[in-house]
Structures are given as C-alpha cells and as structure tokens.
C-alpha atoms as a PDB file:
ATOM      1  CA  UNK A   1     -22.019 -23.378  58.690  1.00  0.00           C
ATOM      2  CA  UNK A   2     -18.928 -24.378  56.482  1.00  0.00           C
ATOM      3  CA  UNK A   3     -17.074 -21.842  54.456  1.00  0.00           C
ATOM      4  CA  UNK A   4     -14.565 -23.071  51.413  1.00  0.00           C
ATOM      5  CA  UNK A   5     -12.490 -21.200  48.901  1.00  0.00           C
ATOM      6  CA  UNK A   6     -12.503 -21.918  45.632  1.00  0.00           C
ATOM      7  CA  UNK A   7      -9.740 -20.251  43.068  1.00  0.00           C
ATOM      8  CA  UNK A   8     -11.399 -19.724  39.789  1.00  0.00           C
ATOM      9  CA  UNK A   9      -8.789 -21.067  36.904  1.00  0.00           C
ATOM     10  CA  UNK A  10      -9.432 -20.961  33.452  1.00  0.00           C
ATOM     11  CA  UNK A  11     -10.513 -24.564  32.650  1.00  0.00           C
ATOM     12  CA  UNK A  12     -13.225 -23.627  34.801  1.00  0.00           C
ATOM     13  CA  UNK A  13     -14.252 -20.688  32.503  1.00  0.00           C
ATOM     14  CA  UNK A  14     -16.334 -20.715  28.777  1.00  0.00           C
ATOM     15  CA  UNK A  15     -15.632 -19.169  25.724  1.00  0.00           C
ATOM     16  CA  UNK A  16     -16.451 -16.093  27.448  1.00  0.00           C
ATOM     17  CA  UNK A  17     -14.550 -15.880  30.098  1.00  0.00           C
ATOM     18  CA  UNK A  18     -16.578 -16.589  32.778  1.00  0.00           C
ATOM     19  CA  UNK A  19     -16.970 -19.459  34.642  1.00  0.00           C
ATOM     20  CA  UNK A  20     -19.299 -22.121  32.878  1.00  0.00           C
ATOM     21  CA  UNK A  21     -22.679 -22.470  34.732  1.00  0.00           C
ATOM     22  CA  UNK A  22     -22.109 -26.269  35.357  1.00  0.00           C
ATOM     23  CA  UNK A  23     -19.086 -25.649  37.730  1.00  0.00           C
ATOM     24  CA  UNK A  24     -20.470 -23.690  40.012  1.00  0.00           C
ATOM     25  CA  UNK A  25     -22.769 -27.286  40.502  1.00  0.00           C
ATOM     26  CA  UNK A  26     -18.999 -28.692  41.547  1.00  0.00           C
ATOM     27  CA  UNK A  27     -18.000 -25.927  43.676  1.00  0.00           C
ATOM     28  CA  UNK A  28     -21.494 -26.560  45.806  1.00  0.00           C
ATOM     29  CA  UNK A  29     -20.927 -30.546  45.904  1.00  0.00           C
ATOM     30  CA  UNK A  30     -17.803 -29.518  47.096  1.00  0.00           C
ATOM     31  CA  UNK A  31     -18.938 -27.514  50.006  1.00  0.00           C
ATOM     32  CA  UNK A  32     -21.032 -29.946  51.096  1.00  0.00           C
ATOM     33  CA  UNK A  33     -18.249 -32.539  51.055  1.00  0.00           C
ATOM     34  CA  UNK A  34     -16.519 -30.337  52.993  1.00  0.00           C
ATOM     35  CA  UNK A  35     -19.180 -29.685  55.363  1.00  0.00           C
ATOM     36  CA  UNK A  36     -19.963 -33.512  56.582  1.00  0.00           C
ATOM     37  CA  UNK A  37     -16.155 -33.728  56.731  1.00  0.00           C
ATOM     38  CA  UNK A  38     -15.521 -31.211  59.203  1.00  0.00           C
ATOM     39  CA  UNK A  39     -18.630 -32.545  60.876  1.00  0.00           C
ATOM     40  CA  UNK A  40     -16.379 -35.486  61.368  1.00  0.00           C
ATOM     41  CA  UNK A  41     -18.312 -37.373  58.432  1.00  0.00           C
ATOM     42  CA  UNK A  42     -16.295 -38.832  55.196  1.00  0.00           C
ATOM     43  CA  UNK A  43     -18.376 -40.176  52.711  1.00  0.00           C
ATOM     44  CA  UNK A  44     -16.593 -43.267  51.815  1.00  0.00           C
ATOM     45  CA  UNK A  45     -16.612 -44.599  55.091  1.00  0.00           C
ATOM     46  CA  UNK A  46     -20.311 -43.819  55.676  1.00  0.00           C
ATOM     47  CA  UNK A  47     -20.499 -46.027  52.661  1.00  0.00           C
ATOM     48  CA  UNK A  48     -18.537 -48.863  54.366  1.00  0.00           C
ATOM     49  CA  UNK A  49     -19.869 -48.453  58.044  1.00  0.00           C
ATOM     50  CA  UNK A  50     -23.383 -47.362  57.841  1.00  0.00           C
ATOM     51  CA  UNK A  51     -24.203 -48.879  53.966  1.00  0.00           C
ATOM     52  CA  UNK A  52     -25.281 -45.164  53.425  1.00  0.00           C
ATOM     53  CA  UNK A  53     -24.837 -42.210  50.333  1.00  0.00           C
ATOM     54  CA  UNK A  54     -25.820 -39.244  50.347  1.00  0.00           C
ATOM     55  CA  UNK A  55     -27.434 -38.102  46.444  1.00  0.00           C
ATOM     56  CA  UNK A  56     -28.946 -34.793  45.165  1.00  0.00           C
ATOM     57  CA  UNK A  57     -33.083 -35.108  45.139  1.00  0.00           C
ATOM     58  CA  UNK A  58     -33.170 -31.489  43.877  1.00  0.00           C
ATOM     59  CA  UNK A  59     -31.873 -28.292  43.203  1.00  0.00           C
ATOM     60  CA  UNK A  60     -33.376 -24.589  43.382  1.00  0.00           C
ATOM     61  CA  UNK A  61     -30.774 -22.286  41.563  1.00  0.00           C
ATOM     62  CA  UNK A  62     -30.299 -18.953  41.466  1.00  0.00           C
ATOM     63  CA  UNK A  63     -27.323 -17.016  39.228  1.00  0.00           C
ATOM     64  CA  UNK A  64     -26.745 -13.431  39.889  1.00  0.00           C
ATOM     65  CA  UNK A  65     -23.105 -12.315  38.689  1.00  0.00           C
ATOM     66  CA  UNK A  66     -20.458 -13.826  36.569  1.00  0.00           C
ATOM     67  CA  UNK A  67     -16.986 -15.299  38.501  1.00  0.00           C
ATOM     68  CA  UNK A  68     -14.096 -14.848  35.774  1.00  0.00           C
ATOM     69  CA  UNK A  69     -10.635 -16.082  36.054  1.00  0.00           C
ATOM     70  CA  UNK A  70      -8.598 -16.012  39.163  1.00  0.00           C
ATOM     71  CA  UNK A  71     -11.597 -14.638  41.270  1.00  0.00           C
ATOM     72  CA  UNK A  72     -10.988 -15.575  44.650  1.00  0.00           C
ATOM     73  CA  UNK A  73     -14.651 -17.227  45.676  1.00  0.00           C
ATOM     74  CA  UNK A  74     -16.224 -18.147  49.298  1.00  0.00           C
ATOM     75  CA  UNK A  75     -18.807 -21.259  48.735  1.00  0.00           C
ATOM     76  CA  UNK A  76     -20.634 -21.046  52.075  1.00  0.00           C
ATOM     77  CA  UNK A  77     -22.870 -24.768  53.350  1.00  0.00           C
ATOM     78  CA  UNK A  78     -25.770 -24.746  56.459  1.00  0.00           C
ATOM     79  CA  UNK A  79     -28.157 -26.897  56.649  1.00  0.00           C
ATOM     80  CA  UNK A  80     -31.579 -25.150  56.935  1.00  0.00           C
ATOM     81  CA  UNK A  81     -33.158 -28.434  57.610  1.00  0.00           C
ATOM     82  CA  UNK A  82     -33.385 -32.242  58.345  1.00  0.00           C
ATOM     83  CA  UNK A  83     -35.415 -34.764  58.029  1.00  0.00           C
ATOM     84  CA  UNK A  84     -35.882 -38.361  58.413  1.00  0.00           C
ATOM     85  CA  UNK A  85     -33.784 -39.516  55.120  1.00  0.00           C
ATOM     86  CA  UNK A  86     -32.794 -36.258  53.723  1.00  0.00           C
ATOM     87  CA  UNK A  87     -31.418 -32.730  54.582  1.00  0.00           C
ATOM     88  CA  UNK A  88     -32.022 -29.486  52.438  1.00  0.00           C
ATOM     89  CA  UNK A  89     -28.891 -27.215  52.322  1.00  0.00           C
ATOM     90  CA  UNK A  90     -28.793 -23.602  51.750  1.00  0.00           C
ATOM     91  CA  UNK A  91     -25.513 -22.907  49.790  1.00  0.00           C
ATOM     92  CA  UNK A  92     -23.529 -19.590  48.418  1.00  0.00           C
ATOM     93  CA  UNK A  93     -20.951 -18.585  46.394  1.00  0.00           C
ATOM     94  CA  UNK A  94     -19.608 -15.204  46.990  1.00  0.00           C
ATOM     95  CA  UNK A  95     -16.740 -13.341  45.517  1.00  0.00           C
ATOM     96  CA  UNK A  96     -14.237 -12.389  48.415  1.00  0.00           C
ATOM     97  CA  UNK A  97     -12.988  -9.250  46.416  1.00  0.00           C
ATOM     98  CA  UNK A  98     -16.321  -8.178  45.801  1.00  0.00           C
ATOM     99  CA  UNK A  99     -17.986  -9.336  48.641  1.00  0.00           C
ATOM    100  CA  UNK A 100     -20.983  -9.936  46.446  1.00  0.00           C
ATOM    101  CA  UNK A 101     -23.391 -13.016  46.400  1.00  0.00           C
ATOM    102  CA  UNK A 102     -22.874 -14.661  42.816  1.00  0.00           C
ATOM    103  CA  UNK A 103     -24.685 -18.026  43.170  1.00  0.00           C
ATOM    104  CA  UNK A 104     -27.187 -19.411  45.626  1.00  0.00           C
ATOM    105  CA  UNK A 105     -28.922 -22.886  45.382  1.00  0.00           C
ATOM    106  CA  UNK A 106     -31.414 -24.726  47.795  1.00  0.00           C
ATOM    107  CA  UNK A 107     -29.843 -28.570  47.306  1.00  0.00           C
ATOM    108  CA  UNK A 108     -31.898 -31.466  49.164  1.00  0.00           C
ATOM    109  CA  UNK A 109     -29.710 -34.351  49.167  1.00  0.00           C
ATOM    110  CA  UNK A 110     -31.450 -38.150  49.980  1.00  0.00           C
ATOM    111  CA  UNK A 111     -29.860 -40.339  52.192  1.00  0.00           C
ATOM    112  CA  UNK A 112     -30.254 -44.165  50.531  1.00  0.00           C
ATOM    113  CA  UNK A 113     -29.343 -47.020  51.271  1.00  0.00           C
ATOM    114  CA  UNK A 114     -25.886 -47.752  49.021  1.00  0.00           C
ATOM    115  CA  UNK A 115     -26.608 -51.515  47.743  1.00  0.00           C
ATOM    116  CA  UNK A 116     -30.622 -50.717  47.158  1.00  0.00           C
ATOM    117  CA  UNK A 117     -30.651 -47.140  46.118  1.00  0.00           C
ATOM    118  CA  UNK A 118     -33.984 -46.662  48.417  1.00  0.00           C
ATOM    119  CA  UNK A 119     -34.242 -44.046  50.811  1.00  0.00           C
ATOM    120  CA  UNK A 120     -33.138 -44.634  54.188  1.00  0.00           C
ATOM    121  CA  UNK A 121     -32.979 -42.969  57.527  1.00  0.00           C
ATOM    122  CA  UNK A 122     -30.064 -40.634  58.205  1.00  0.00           C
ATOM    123  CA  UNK A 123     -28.075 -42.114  61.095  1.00  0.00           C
ATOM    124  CA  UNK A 124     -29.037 -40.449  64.791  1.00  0.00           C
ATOM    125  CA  UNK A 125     -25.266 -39.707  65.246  1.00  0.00           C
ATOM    126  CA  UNK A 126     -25.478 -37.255  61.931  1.00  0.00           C
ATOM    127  CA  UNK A 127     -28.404 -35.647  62.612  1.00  0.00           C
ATOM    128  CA  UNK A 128     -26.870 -34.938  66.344  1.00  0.00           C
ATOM    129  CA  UNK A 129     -24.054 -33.215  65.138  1.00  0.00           C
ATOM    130  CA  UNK A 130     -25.507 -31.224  62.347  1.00  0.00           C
ATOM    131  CA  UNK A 131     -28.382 -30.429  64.502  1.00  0.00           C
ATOM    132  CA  UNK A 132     -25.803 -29.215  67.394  1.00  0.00           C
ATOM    133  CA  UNK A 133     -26.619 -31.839  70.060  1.00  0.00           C
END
C-alpha cells in the first residue's frame, strides 16, 4: 500500500468552496503514479523499455464528504488484484484532521501496448513486485 498527501488549495476548489469533483480523479492518478514509482516503476521509462502504458478501463466512485481549502488529505493506493494485462486498485482519500474517509474509487487500469493501443501482458517483473515476490 502507498500513502500520499495532498494539500487542498483553492484552484482546486468550486464556486462553493469545496473541492471540484473532477480533482479528486487527479489526486487518485496521482497515487497510483506514486505507487508504481516507489515500486521502483516510472512510467516513462516503462514506455521506452517495455513499449508499455498503463490507461484507466474503469472507474467505480464513491463521494462521501466535501475536502475544502487547505484540508490536509491522505490518498491511500493497494492493489486488490492482478491480472494478465490489467490490475484493479482500491484507492482513498481521507482527511488527516478528520480522519474521515471522503472519497473511495475501484480504478482498473489496462496495460497496452504504447504504439498499438491493444492490451498487452503486464511484465512478470511488475506483477512480482506488486504481488510481493
């Protein structure tokens, strides 16, 4: 599991103060950025050495509270599970002050080939490390 803080500024929020429901989509790309790099992963040069991308197939989304300016927010990344050419992530935003669950999502993210676009197997070396071998 990878945990990443996110400070909440005001171009992040709407009209009404709170943050606008598209960003918390970039706080959770974020976290999973995060989590491949401290796998040992970066993306551009999985894109270079293995011809590989990793792209959002779908997204289950759940919002529970508001995050409003300056809120200090936790945007926790596991992976619940793999499979051949993609990997479904369980992913959380939480307020740190509050220690209250704000956002959740279910992301599975397709691993394709980077020239073709098709779907293509997820390198043995990533799925070793993510799965802990």
């Amino acid at each position: 599991m990878s945990d990443l803080q996110v400070r909440i500024y005001y171009e992040d929020t709407d009209s009404g103060g709170v943050v606008y429901y598209a960003n918390y989509l970039k706080f959770i790309e974020r976290g999973r950025s995060e989590f491949l790099r401290e796998m040992g992963f970066e993306q551009d040069q999985l894109i270079t050495q293995k011809n590989i991308i990793f792209a959002v197939k779908s997204i289950q989304a759940d919002y529970l509270s508001p995050a409003r300016f300056n809120d200090l927010l936790s945007v926790s990344t596991e992976v619940e599970k793999t499979r051949h050419a993609s990997l479904i992530f369980s992913q959380k935003i939480k307020d740190l002050k509050q220690n209250k669950v704000l956002f959740e999502a279910q992301i599975t993210v397709a691993c394709l080939n980077a020239q073709s676009f098709k779907p293509s197997a997820i390198p043995s070396n990533i799925l070793e490390k993510i799965n802990g071998q």
